[in-house]
PDB file of N, CA and C in Angstrom:
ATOM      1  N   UNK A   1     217.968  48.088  48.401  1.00  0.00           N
ATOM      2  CA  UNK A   1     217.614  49.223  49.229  1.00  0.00           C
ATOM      3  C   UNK A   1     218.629  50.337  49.049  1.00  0.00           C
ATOM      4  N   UNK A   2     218.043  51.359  49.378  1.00  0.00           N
ATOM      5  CA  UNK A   2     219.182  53.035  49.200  1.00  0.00           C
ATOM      6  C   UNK A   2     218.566  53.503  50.501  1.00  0.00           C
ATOM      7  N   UNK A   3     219.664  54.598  50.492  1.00  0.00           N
ATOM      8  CA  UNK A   3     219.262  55.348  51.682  1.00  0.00           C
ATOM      9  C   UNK A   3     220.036  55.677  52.622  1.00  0.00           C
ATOM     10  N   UNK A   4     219.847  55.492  54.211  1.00  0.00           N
ATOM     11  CA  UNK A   4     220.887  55.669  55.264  1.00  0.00           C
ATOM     12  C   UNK A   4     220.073  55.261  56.757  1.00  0.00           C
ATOM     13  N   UNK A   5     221.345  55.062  57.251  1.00  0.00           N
ATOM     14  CA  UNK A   5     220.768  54.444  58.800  1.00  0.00           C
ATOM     15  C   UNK A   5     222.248  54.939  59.673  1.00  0.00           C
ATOM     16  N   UNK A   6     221.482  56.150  60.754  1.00  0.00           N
ATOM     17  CA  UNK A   6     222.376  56.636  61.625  1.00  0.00           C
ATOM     18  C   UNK A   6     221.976  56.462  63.163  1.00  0.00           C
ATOM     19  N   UNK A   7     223.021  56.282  64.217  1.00  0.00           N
ATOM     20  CA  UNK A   7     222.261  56.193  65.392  1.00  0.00           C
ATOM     21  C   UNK A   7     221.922  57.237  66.139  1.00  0.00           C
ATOM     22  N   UNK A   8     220.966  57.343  66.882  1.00  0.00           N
ATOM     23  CA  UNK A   8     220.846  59.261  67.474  1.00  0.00           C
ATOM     24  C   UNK A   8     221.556  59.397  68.704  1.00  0.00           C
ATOM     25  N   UNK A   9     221.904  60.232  69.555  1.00  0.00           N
ATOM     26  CA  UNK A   9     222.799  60.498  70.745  1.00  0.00           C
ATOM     27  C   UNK A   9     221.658  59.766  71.948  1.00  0.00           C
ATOM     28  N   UNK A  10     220.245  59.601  71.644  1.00  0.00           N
ATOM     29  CA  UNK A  10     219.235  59.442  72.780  1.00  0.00           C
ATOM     30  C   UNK A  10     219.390  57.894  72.735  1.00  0.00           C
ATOM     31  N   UNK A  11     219.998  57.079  71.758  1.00  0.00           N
ATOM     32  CA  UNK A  11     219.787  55.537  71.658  1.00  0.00           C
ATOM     33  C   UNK A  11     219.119  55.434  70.698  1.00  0.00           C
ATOM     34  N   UNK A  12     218.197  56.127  70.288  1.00  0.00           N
ATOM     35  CA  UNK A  12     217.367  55.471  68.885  1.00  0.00           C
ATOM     36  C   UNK A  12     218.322  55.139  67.764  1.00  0.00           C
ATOM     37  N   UNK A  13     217.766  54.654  66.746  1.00  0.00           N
ATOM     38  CA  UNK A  13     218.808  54.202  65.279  1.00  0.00           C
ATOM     39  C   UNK A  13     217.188  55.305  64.357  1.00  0.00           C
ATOM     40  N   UNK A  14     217.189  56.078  63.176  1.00  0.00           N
ATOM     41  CA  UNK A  14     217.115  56.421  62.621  1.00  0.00           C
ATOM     42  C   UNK A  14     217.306  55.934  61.075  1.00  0.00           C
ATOM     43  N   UNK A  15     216.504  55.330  60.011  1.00  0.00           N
ATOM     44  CA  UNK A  15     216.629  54.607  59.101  1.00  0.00           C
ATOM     45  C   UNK A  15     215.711  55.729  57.725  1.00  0.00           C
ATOM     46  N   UNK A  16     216.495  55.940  57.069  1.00  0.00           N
ATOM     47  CA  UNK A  16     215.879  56.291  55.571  1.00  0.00           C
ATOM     48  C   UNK A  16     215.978  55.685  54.589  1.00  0.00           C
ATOM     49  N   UNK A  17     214.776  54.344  54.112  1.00  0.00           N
ATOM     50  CA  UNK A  17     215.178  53.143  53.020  1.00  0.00           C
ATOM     51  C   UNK A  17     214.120  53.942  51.928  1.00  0.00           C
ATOM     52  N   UNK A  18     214.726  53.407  50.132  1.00  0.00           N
ATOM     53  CA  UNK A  18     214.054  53.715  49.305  1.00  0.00           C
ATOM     54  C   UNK A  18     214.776  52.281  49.055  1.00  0.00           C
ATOM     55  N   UNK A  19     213.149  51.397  48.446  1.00  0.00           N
ATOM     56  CA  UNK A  19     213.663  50.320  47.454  1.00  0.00           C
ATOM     57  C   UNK A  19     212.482  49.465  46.783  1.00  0.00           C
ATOM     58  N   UNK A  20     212.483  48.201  46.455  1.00  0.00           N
ATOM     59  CA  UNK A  20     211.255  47.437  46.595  1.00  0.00           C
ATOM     60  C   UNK A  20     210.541  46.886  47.416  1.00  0.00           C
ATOM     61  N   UNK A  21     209.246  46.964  47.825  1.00  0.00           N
ATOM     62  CA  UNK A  21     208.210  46.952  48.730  1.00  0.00           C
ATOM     63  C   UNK A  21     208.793  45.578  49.242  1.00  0.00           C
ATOM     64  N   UNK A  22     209.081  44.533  48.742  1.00  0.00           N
ATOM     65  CA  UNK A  22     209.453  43.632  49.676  1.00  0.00           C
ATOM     66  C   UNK A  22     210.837  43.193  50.170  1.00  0.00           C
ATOM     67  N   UNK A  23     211.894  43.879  49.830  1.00  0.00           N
ATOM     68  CA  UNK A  23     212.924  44.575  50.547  1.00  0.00           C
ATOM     69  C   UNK A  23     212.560  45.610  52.235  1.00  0.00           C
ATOM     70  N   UNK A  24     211.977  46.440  51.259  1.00  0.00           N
ATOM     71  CA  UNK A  24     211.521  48.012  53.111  1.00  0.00           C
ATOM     72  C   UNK A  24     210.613  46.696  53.851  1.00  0.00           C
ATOM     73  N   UNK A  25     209.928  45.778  53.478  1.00  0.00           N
ATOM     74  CA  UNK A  25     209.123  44.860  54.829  1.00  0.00           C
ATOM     75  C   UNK A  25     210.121  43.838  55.199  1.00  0.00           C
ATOM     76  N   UNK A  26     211.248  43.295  54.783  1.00  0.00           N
ATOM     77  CA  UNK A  26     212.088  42.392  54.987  1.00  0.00           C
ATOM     78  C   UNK A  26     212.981  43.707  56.521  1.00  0.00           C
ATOM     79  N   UNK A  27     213.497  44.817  55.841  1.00  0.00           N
ATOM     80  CA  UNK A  27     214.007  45.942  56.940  1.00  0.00           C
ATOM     81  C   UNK A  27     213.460  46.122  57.962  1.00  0.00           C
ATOM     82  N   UNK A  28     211.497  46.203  57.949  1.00  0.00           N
ATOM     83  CA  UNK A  28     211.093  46.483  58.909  1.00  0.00           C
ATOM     84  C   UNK A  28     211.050  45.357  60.012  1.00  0.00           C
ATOM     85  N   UNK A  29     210.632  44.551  59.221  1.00  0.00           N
ATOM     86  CA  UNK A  29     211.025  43.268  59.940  1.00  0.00           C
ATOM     87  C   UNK A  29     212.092  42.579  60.792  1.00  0.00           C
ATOM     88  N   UNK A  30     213.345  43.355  60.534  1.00  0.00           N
ATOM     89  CA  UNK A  30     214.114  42.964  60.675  1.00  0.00           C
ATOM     90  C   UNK A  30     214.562  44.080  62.167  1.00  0.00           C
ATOM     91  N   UNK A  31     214.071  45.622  61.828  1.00  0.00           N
ATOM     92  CA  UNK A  31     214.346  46.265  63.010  1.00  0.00           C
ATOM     93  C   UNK A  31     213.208  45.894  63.812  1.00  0.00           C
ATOM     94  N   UNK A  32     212.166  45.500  64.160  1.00  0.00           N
ATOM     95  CA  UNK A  32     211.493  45.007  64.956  1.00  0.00           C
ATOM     96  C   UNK A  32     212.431  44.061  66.380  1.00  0.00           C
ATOM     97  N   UNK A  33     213.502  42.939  65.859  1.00  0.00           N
ATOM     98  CA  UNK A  33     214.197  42.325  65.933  1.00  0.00           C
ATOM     99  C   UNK A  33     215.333  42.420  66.767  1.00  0.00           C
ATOM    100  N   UNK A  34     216.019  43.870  65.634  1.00  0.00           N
ATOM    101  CA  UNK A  34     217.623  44.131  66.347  1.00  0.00           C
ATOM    102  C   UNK A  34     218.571  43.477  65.994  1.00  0.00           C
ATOM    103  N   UNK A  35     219.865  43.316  65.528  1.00  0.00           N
ATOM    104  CA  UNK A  35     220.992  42.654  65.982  1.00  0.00           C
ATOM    105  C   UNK A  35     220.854  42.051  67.365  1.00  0.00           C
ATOM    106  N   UNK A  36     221.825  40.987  67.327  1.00  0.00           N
ATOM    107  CA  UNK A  36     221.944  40.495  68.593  1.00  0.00           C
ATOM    108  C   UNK A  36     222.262  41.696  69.630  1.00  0.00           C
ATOM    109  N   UNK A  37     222.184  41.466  70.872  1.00  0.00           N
ATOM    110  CA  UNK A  37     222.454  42.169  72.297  1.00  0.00           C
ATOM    111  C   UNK A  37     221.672  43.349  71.720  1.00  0.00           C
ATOM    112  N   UNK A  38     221.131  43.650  71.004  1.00  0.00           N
ATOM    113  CA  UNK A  38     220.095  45.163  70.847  1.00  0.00           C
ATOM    114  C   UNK A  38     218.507  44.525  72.053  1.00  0.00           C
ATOM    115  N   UNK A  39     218.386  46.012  72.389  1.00  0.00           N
ATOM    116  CA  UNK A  39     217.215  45.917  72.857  1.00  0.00           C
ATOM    117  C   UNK A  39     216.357  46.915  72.103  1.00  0.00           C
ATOM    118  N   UNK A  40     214.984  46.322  70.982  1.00  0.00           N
ATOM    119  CA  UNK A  40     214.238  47.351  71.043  1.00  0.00           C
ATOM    120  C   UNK A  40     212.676  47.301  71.800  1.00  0.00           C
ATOM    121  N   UNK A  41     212.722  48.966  71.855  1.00  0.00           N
ATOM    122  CA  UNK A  41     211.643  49.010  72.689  1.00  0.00           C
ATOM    123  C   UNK A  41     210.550  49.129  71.638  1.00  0.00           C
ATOM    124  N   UNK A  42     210.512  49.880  70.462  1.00  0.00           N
ATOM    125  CA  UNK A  42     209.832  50.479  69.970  1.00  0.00           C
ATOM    126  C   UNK A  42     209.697  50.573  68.518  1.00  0.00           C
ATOM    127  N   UNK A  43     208.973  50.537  67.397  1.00  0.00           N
ATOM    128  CA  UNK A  43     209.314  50.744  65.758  1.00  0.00           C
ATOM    129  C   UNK A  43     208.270  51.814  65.162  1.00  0.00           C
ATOM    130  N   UNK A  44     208.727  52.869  64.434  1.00  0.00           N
ATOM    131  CA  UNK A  44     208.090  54.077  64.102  1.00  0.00           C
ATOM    132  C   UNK A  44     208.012  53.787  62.702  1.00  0.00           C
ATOM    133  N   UNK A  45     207.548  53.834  61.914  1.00  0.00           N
ATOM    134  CA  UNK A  45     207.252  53.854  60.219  1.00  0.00           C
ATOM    135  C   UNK A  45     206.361  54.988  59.943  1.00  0.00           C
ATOM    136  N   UNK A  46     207.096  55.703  58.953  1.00  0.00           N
ATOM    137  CA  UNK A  46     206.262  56.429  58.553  1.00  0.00           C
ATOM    138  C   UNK A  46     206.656  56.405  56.999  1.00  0.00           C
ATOM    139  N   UNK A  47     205.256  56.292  56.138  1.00  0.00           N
ATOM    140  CA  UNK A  47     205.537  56.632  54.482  1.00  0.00           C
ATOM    141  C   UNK A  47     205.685  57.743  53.933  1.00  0.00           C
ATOM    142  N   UNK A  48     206.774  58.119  52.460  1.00  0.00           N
ATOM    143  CA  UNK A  48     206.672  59.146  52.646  1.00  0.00           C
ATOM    144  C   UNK A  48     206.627  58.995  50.914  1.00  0.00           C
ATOM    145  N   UNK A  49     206.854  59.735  49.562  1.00  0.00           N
ATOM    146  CA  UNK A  49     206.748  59.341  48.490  1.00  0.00           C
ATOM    147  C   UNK A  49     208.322  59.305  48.602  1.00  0.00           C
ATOM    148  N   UNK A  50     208.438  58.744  47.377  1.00  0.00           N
ATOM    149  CA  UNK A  50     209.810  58.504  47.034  1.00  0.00           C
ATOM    150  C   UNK A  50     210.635  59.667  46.209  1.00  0.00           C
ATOM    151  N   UNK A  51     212.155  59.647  46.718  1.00  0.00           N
ATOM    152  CA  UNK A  51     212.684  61.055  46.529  1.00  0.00           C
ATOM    153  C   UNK A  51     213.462  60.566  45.382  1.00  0.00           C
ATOM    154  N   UNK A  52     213.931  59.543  45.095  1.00  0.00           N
ATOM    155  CA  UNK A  52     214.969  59.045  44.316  1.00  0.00           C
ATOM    156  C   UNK A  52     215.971  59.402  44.651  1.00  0.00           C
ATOM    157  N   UNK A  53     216.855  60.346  45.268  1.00  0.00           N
ATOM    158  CA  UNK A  53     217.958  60.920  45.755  1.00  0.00           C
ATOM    159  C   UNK A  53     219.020  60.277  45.835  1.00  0.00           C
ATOM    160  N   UNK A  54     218.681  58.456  46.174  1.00  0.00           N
ATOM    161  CA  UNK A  54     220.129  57.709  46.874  1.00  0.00           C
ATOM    162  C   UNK A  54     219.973  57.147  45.716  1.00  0.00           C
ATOM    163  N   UNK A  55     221.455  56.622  46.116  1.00  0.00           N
ATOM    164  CA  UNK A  55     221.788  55.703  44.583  1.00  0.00           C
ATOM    165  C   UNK A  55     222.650  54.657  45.940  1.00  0.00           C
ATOM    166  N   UNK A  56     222.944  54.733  46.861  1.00  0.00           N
ATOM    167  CA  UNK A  56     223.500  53.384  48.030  1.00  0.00           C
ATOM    168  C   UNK A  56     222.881  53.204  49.051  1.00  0.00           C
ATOM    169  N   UNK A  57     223.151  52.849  50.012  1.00  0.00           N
ATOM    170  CA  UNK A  57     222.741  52.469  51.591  1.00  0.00           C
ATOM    171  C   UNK A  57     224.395  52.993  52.226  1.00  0.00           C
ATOM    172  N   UNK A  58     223.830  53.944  53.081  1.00  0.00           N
ATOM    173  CA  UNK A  58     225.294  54.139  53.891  1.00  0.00           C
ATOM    174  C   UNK A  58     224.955  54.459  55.460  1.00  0.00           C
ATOM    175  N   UNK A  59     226.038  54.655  56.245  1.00  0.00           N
ATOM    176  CA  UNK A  59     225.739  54.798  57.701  1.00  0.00           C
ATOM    177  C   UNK A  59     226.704  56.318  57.499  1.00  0.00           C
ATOM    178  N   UNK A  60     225.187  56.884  58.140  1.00  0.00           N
ATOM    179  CA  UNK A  60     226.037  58.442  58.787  1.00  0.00           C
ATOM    180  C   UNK A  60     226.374  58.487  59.928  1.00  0.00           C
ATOM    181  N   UNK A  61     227.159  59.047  60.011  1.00  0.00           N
ATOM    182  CA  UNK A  61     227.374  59.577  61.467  1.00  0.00           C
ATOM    183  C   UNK A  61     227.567  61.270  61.927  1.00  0.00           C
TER     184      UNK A  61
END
């Protein structure tokens, strides 16, 4: 996976993955979930084409 995952000031987490299709469903899967002590309420997906842009996975802040 490439891309980035930042958290927003409202509580949401914010995720931009580019990778193989069964990698991004292993992710989605996985934010469904949470880390431990996470509570989620909610999971948004949206497709978009691929930008190629990342070459890592990093956390912004």
């Amino acid at each position: 996976l490439t891309g980035w995952v930042r958290n927003l000031p409202d509580g949401r987490v914010e995720i931009v993955a580019e990778g193989e299709e069964s990698a991004l469903q292993q992710l989605l899967a996985w934010c469904h979930e949470g880390p431990q002590a996470a509570r989620v309420d909610q999971v948004e997906c949206r497709e978009e084409p691929v930008s190629g842009e990342f070459d890592t996975f990093i956390m912004r802040y």
